[in-house]
C-alpha atoms as a PDB file:
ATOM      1  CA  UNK A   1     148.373  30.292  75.684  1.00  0.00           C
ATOM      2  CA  UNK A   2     148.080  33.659  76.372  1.00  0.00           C
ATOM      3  CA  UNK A   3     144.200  33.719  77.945  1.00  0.00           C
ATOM      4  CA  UNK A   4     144.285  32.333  81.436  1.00  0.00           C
ATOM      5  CA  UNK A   5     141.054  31.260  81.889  1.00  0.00           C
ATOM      6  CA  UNK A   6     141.883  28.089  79.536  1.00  0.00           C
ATOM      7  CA  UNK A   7     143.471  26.879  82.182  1.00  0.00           C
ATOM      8  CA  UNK A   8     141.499  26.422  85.412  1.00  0.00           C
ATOM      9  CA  UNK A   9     142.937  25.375  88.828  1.00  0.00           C
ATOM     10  CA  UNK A  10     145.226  22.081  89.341  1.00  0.00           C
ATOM     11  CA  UNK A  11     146.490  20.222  92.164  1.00  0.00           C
ATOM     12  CA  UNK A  12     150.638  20.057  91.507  1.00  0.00           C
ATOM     13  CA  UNK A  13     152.360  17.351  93.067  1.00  0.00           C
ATOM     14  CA  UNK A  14     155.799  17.266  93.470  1.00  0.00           C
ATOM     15  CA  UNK A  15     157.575  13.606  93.062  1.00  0.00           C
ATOM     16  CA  UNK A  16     161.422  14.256  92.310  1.00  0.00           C
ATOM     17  CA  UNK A  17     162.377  11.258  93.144  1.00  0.00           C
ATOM     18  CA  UNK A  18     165.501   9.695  91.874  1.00  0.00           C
ATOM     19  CA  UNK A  19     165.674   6.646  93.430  1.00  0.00           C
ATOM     20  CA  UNK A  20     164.322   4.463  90.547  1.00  0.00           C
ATOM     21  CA  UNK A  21     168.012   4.624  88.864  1.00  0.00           C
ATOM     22  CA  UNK A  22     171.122   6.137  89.320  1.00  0.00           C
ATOM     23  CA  UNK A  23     171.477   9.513  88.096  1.00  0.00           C
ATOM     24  CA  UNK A  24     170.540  12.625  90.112  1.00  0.00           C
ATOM     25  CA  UNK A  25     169.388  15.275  87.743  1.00  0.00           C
ATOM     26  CA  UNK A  26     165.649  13.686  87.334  1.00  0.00           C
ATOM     27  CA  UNK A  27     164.926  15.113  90.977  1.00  0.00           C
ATOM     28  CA  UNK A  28     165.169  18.717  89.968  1.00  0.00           C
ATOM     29  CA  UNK A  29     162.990  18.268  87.436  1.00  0.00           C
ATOM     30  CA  UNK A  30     159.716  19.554  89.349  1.00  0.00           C
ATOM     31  CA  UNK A  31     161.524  22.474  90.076  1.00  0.00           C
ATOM     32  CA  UNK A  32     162.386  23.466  86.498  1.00  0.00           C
ATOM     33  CA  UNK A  33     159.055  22.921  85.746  1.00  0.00           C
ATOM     34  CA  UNK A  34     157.888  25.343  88.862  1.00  0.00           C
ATOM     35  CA  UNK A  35     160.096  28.189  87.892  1.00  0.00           C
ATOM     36  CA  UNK A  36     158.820  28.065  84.378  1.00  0.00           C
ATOM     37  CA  UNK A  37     157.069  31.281  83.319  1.00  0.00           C
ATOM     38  CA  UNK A  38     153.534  28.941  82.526  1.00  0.00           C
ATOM     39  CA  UNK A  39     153.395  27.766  85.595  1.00  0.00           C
ATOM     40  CA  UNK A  40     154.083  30.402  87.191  1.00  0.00           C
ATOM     41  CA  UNK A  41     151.199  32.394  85.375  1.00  0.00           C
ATOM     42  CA  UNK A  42     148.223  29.697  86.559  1.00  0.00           C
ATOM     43  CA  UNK A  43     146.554  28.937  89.434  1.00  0.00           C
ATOM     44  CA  UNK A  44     147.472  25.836  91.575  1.00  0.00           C
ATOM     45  CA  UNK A  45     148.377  24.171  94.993  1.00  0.00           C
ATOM     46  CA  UNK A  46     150.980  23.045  95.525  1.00  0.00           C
ATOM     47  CA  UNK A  47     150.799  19.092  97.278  1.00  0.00           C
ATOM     48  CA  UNK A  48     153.658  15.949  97.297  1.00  0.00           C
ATOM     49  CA  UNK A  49     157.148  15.640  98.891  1.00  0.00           C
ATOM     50  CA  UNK A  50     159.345  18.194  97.845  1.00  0.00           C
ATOM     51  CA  UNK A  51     163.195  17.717  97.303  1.00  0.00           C
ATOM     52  CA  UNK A  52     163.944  18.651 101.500  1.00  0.00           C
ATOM     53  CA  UNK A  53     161.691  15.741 101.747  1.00  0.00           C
ATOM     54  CA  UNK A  54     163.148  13.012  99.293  1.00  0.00           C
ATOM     55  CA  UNK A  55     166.414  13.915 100.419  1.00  0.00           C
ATOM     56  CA  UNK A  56     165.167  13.374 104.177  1.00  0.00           C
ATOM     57  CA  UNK A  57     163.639  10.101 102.955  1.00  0.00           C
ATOM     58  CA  UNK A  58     166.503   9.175 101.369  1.00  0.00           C
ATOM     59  CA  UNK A  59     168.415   9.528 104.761  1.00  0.00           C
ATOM     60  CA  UNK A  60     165.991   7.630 106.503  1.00  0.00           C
ATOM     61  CA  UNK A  61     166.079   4.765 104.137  1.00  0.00           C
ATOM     62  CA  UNK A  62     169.893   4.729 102.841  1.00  0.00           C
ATOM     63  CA  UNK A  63     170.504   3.579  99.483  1.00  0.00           C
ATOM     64  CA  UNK A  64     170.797  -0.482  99.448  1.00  0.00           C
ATOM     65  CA  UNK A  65     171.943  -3.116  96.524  1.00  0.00           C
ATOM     66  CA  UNK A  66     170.070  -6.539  97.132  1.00  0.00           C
ATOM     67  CA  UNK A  67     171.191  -8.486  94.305  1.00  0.00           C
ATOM     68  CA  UNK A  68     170.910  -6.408  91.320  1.00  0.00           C
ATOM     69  CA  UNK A  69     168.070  -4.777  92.790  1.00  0.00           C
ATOM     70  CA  UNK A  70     168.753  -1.330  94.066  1.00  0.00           C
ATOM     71  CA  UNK A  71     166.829   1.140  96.835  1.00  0.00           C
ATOM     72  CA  UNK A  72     163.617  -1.479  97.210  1.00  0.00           C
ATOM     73  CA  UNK A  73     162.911  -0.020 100.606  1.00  0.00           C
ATOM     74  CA  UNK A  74     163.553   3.214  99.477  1.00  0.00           C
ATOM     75  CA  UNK A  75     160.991   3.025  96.800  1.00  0.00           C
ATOM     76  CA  UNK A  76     158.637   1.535  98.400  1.00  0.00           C
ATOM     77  CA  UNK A  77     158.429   3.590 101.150  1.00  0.00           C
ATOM     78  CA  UNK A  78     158.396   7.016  98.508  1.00  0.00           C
ATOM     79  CA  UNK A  79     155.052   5.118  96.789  1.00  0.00           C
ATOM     80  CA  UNK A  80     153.499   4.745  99.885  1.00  0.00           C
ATOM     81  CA  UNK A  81     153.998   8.123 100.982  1.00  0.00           C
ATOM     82  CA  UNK A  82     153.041   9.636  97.269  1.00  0.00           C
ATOM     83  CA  UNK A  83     149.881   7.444  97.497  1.00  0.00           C
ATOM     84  CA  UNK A  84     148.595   8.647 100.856  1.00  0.00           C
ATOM     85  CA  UNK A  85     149.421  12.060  99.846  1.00  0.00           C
ATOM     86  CA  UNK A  86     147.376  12.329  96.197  1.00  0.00           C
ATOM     87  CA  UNK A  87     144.624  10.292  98.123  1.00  0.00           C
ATOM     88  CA  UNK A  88     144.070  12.847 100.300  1.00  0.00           C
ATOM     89  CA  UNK A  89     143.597  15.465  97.870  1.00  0.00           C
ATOM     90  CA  UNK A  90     140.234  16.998  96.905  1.00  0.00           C
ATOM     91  CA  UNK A  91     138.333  15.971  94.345  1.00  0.00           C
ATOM     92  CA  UNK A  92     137.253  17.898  91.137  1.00  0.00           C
ATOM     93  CA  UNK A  93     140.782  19.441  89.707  1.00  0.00           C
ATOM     94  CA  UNK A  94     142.950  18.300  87.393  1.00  0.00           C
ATOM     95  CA  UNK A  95     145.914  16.689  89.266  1.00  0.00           C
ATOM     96  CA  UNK A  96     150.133  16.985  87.531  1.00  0.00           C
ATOM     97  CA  UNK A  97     152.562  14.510  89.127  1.00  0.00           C
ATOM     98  CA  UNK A  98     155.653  16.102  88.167  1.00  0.00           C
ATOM     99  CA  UNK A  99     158.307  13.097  89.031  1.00  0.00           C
ATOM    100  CA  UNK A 100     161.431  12.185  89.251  1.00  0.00           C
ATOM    101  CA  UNK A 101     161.663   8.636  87.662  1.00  0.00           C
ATOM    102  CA  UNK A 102     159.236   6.620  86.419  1.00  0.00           C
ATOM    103  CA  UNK A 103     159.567   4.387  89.779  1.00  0.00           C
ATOM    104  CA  UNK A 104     156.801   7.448  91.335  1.00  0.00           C
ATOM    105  CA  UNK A 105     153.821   5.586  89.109  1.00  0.00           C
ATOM    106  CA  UNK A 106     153.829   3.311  91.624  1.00  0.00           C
ATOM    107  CA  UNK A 107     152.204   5.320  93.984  1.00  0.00           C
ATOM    108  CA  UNK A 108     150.786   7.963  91.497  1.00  0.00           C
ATOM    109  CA  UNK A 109     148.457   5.037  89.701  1.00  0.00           C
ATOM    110  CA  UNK A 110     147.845   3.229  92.860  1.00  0.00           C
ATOM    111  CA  UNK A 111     146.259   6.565  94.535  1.00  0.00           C
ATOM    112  CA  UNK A 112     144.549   6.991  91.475  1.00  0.00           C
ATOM    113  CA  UNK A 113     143.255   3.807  91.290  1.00  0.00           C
ATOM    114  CA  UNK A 114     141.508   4.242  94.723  1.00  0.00           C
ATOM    115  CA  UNK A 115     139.644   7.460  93.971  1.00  0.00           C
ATOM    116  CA  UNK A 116     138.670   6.725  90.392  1.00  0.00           C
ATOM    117  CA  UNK A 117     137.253   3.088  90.061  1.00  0.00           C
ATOM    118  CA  UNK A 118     137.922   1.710  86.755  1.00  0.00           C
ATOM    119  CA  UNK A 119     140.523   3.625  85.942  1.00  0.00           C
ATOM    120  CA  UNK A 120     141.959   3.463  82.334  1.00  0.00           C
ATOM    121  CA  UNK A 121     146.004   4.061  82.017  1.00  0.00           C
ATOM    122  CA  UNK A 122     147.509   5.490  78.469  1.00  0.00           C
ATOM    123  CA  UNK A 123     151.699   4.329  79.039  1.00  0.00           C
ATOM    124  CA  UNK A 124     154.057   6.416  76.725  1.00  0.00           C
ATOM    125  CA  UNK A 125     157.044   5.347  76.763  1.00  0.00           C
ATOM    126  CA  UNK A 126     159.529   3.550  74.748  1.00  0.00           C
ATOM    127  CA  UNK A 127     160.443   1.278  77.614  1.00  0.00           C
ATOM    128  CA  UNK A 128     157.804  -1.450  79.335  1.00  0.00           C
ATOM    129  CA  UNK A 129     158.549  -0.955  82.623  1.00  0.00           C
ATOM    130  CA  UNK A 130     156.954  -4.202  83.864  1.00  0.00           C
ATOM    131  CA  UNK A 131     160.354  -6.280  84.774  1.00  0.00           C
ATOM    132  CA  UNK A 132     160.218  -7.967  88.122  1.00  0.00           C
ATOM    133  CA  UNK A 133     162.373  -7.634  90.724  1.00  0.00           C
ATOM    134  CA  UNK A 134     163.531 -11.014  89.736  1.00  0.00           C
ATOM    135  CA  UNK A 135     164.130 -10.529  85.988  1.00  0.00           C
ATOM    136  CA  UNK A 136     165.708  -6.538  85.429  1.00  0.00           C
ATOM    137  CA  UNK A 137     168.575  -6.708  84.176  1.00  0.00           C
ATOM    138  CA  UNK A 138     169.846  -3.433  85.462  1.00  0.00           C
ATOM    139  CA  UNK A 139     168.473  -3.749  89.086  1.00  0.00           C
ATOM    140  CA  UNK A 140     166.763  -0.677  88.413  1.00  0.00           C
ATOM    141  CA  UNK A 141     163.217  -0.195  89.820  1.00  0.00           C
ATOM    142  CA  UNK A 142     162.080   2.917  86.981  1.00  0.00           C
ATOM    143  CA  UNK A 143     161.933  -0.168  84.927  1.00  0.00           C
ATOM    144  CA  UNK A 144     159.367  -2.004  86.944  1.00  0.00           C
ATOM    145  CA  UNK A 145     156.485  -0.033  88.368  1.00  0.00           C
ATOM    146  CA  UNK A 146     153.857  -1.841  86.418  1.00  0.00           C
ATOM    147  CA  UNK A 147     154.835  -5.378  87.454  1.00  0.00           C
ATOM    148  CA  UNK A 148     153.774  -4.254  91.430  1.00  0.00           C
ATOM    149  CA  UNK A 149     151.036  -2.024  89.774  1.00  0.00           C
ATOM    150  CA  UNK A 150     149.717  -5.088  88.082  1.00  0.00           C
ATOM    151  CA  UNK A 151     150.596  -8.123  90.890  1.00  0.00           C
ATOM    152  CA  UNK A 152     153.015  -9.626  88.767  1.00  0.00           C
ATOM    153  CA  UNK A 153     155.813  -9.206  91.052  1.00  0.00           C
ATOM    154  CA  UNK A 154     153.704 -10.184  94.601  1.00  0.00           C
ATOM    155  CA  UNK A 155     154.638  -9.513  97.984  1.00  0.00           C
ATOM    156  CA  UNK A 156     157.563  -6.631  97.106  1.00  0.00           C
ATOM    157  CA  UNK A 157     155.463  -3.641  98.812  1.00  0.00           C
ATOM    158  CA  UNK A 158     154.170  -4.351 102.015  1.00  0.00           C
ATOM    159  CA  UNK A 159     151.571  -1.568 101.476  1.00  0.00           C
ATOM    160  CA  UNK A 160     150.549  -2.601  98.088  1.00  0.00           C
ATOM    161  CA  UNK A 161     148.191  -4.161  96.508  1.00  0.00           C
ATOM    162  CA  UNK A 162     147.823  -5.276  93.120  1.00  0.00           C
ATOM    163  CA  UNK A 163     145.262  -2.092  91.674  1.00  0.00           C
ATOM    164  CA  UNK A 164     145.527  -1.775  87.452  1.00  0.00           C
ATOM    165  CA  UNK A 165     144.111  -4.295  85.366  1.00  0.00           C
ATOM    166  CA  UNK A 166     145.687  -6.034  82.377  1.00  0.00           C
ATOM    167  CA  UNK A 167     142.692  -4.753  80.240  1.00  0.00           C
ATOM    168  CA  UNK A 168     142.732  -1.298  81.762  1.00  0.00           C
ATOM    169  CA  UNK A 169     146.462  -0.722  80.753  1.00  0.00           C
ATOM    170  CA  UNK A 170     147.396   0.439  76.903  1.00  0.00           C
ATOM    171  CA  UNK A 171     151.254   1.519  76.009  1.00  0.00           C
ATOM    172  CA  UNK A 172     152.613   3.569  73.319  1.00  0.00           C
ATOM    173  CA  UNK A 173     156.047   4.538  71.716  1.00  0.00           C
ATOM    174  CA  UNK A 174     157.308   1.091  73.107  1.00  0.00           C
ATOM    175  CA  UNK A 175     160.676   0.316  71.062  1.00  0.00           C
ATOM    176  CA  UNK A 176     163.485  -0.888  73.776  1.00  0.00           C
ATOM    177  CA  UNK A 177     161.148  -3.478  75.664  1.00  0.00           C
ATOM    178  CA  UNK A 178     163.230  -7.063  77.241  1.00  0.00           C
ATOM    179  CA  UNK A 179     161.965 -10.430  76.171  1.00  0.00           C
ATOM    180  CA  UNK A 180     160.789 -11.140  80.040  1.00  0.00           C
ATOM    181  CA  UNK A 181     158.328  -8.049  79.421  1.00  0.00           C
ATOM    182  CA  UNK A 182     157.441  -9.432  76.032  1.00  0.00           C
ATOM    183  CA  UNK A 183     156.207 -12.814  77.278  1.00  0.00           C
ATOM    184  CA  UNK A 184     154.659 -10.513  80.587  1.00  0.00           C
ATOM    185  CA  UNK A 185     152.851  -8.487  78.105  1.00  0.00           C
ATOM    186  CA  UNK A 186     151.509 -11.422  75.638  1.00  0.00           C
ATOM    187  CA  UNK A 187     150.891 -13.971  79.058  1.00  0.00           C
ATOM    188  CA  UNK A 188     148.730 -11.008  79.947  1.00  0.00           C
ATOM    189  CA  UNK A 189     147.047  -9.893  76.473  1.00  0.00           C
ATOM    190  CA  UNK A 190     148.027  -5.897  76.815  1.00  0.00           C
ATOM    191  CA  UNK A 191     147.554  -3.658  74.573  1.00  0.00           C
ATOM    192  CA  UNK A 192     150.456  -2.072  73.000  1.00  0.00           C
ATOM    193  CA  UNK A 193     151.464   0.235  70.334  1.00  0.00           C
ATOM    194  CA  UNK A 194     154.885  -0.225  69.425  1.00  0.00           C
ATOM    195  CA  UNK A 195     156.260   2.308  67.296  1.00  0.00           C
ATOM    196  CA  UNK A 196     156.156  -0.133  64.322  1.00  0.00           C
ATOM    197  CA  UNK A 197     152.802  -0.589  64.903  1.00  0.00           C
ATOM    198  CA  UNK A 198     152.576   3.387  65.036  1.00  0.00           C
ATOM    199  CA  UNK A 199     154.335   3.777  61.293  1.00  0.00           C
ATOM    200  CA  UNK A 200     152.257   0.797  60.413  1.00  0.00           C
ATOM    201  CA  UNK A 201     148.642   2.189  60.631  1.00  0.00           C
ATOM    202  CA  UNK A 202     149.600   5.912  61.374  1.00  0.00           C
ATOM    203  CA  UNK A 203     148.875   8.323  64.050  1.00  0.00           C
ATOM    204  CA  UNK A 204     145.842   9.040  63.271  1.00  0.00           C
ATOM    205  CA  UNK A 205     144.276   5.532  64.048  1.00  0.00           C
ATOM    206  CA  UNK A 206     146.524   5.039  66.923  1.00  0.00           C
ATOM    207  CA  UNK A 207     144.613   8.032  68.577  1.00  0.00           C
ATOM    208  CA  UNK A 208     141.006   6.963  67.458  1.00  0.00           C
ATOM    209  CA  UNK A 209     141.869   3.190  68.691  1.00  0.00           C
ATOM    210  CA  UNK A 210     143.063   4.243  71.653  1.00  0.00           C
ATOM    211  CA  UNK A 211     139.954   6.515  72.736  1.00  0.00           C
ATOM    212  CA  UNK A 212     137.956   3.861  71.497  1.00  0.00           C
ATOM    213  CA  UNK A 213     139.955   1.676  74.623  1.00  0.00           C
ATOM    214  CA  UNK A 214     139.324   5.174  77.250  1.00  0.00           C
ATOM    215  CA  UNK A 215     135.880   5.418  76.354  1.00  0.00           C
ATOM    216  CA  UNK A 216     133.828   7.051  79.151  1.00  0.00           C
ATOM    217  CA  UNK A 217     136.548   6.172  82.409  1.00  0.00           C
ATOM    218  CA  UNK A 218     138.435   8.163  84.233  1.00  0.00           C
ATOM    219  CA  UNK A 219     141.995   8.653  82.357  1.00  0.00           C
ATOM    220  CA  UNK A 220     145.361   8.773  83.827  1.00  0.00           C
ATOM    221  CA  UNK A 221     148.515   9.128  81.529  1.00  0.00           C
ATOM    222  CA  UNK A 222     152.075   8.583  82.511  1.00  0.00           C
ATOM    223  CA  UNK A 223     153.934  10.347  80.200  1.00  0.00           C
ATOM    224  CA  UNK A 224     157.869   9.209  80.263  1.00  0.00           C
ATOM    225  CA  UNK A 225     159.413  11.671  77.811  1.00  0.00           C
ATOM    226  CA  UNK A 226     161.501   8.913  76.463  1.00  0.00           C
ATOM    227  CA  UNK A 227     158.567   8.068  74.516  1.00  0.00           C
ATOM    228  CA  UNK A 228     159.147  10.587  72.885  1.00  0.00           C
ATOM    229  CA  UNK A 229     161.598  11.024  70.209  1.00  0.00           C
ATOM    230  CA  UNK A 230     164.539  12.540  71.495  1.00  0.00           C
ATOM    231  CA  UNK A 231     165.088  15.485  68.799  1.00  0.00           C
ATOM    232  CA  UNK A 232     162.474  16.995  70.942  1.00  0.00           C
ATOM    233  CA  UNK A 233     163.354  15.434  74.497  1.00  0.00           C
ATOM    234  CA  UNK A 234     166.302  14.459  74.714  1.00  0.00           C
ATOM    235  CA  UNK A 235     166.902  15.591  78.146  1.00  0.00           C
ATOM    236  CA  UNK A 236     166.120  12.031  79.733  1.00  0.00           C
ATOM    237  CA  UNK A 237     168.040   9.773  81.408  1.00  0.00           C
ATOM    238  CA  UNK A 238     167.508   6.450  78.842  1.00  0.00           C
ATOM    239  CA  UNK A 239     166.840   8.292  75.085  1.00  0.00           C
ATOM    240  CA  UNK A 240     165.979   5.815  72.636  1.00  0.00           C
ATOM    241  CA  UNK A 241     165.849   7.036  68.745  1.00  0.00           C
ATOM    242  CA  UNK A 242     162.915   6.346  66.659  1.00  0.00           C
ATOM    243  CA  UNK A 243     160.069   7.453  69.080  1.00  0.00           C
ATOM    244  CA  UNK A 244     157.091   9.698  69.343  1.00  0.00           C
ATOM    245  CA  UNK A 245     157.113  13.174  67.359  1.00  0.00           C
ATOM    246  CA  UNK A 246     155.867  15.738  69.262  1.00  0.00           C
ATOM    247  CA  UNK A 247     152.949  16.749  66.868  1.00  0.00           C
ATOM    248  CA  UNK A 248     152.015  13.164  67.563  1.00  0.00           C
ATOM    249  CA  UNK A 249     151.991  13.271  70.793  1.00  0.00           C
ATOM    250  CA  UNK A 250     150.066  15.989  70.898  1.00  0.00           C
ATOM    251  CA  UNK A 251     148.030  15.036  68.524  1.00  0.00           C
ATOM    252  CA  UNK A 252     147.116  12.232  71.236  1.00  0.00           C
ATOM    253  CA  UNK A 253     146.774  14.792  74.076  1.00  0.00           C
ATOM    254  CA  UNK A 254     144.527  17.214  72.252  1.00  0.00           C
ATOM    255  CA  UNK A 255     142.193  13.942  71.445  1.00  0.00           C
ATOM    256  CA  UNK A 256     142.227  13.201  75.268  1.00  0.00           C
ATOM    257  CA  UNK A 257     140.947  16.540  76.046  1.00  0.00           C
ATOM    258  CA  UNK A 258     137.430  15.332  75.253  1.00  0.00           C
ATOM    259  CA  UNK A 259     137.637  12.227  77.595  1.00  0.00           C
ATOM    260  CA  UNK A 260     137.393  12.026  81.602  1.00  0.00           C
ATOM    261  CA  UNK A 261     141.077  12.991  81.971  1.00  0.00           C
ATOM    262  CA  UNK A 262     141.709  13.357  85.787  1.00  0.00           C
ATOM    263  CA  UNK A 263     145.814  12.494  85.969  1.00  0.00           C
ATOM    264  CA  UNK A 264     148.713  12.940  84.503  1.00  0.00           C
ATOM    265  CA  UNK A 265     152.278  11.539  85.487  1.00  0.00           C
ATOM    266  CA  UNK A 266     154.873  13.539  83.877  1.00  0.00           C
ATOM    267  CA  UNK A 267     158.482  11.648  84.336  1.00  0.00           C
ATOM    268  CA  UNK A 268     162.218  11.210  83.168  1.00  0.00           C
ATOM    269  CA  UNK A 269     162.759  14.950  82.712  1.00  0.00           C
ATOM    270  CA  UNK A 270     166.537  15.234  83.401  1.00  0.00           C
ATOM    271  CA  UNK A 271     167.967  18.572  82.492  1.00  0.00           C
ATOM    272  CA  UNK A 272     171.654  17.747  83.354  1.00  0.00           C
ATOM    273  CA  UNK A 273     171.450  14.537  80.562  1.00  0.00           C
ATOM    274  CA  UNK A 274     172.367  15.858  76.808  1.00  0.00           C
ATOM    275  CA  UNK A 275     173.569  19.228  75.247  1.00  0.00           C
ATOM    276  CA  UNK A 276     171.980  22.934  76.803  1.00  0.00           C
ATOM    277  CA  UNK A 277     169.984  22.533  73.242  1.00  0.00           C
ATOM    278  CA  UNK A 278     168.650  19.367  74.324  1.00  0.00           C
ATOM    279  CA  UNK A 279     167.830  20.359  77.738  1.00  0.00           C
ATOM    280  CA  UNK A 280     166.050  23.561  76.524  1.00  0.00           C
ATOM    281  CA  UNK A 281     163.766  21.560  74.099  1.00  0.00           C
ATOM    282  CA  UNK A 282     162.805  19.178  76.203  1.00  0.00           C
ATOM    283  CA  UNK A 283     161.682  21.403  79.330  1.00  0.00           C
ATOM    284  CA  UNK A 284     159.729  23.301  76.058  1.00  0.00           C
ATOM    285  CA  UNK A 285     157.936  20.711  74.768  1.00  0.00           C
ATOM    286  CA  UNK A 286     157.177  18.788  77.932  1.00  0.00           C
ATOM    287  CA  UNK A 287     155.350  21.740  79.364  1.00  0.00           C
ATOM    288  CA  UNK A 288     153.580  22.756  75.696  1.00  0.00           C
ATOM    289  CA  UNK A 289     152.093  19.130  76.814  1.00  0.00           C
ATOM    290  CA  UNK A 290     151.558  20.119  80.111  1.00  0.00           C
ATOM    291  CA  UNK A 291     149.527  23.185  78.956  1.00  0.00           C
ATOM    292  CA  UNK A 292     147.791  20.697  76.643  1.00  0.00           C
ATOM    293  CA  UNK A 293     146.582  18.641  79.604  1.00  0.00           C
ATOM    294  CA  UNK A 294     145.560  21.883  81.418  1.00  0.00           C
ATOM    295  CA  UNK A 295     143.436  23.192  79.027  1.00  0.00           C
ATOM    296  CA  UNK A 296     140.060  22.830  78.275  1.00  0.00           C
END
């Protein structure tokens, strides 16, 4: 990593947001990842709403409880914002959507989705995220992007419309997934790699089925390091054992490299979850992924 022309310019947005669940930490992650010594080595502009600006959004639109369901209107009103502002950027770079929660994909994917038509979306994680508003059982919205993403859960964002395509969507490293999302996920015929389906045919033709699925379309991952396993990153807000190793992973990245990769959500980082270990691993290995992504 030590030639910087591998890496040519990005577009860095900033999207520490918390609001998609309850613990704080995950909004400091774009900083950490700022005052790193790679990023702070490459070229990049800097674009998205940066913590002065969550926490004035936050003020604006106070933390609510409907139900179960907590900070709706907060959310909502974060995804519109991120959306207008990654649809505004220019074209041609490499954009990094350093969240905050996984609740940001909202408006990450649905920017995306505009400016690259056809848009295929690789989801690692070990969690589904495609509850409704009307069937999460912890009322928190990180765990149900894809169901507004998708149209499954109509009429919850004003501003939204339904943008990703069943068939456009694949997961991976999916272990802790609700029976709601399971019949969401069979009603709708996605594609998903479990992790038993990952020990089942191996690695290797988990990454060669699932560029066979990119093909020539624009890519955007969301990366939610709980995918991963968390003896590497176990800095996250909801670890799950049994997940991703990081050679795999970047086994998957490095594959990627050779497709129309144009976005990348990286999410979940919470350095104040685990031991200092923990928290120094994970910040390590999600930006060896990061400079993975970067390359060429």
């Amino acid at each position: 990593m030590s030639d910087l022309t591998e890496y040519p310019s990005f577009l860095f947005v900033q999207a520490g947001f918390s609001g998609g669940q309850t613990k704080p930490g995950v909004a400091f992650a774009p900083s950490a990842l700022l005052s790193s010594p790679l990023l702070s080595r490459l070229s990049f502009s800097l674009h998205g709403l940066d913590r002065t600006s969550c926490e004035s959004l936050e003020q604006e639109f106070s933390r609510q409880q409907i139900g179960k369901v907590r900070n709706l209107s907060l959310v909502s009103e974060f995804n519109r914002r991120l959306k207008e502002e990654i649809s505004q950027l220019k074209r041609g770079e490499k954009i990094l959507v350093a969240g905050g929660d996984h609740s940001i994909a909202v408006g990450s994917i649905a920017a995306m989705c505009s400016r690259e038509p056809g848009l295929k979306v690789v989801w690692i994680d070990a969690h589904a995220d495609i509850n409704t508003v009307g069937c999460t059982h912890s009322g928190n919205l990180h765990g149900c992007p894809l169901s507004f993403l998708l149209g499954v859960d109509e009429s919850r964002m004003s501003w939204l419309q339904p943008c990703l395509k069943p068939e456009n969507l694949v997961y991976l490293g999916l272990r802790d997934v609700d029976p709601p999302e399971v019949e969401i996920l069979e009603r709708l015929k996605i594609r998903a790699y479990y992790m038993s389906d990952v020990r089942r045919l191996g690695m290797e033709t988990v990454v060669r089925e699932i560029g066979e699925f990119v093909g020539d379309a624009p890519l955007h991952v969301s990366l939610d390091v709980d995918g991963i396993d968390p003896e590497y990153t176990g800095a996250t807000g909801t670890p799950v054992p049994g997940g991703l190793s990081f050679e795999d992973t970047q086994s998957l990245f490095l594959s990627l490299l050779s497709k129309h990769w144009v976005s990348l959500d990286v999410v979940e980082v919470n350095l104040q979850e685990g031991s200092p270990e923990a928290q120094a691993l994970t910040l390590n290995y999600t930006l060896r992924l990061i400079s993975t992504f970067l390359s060429r």
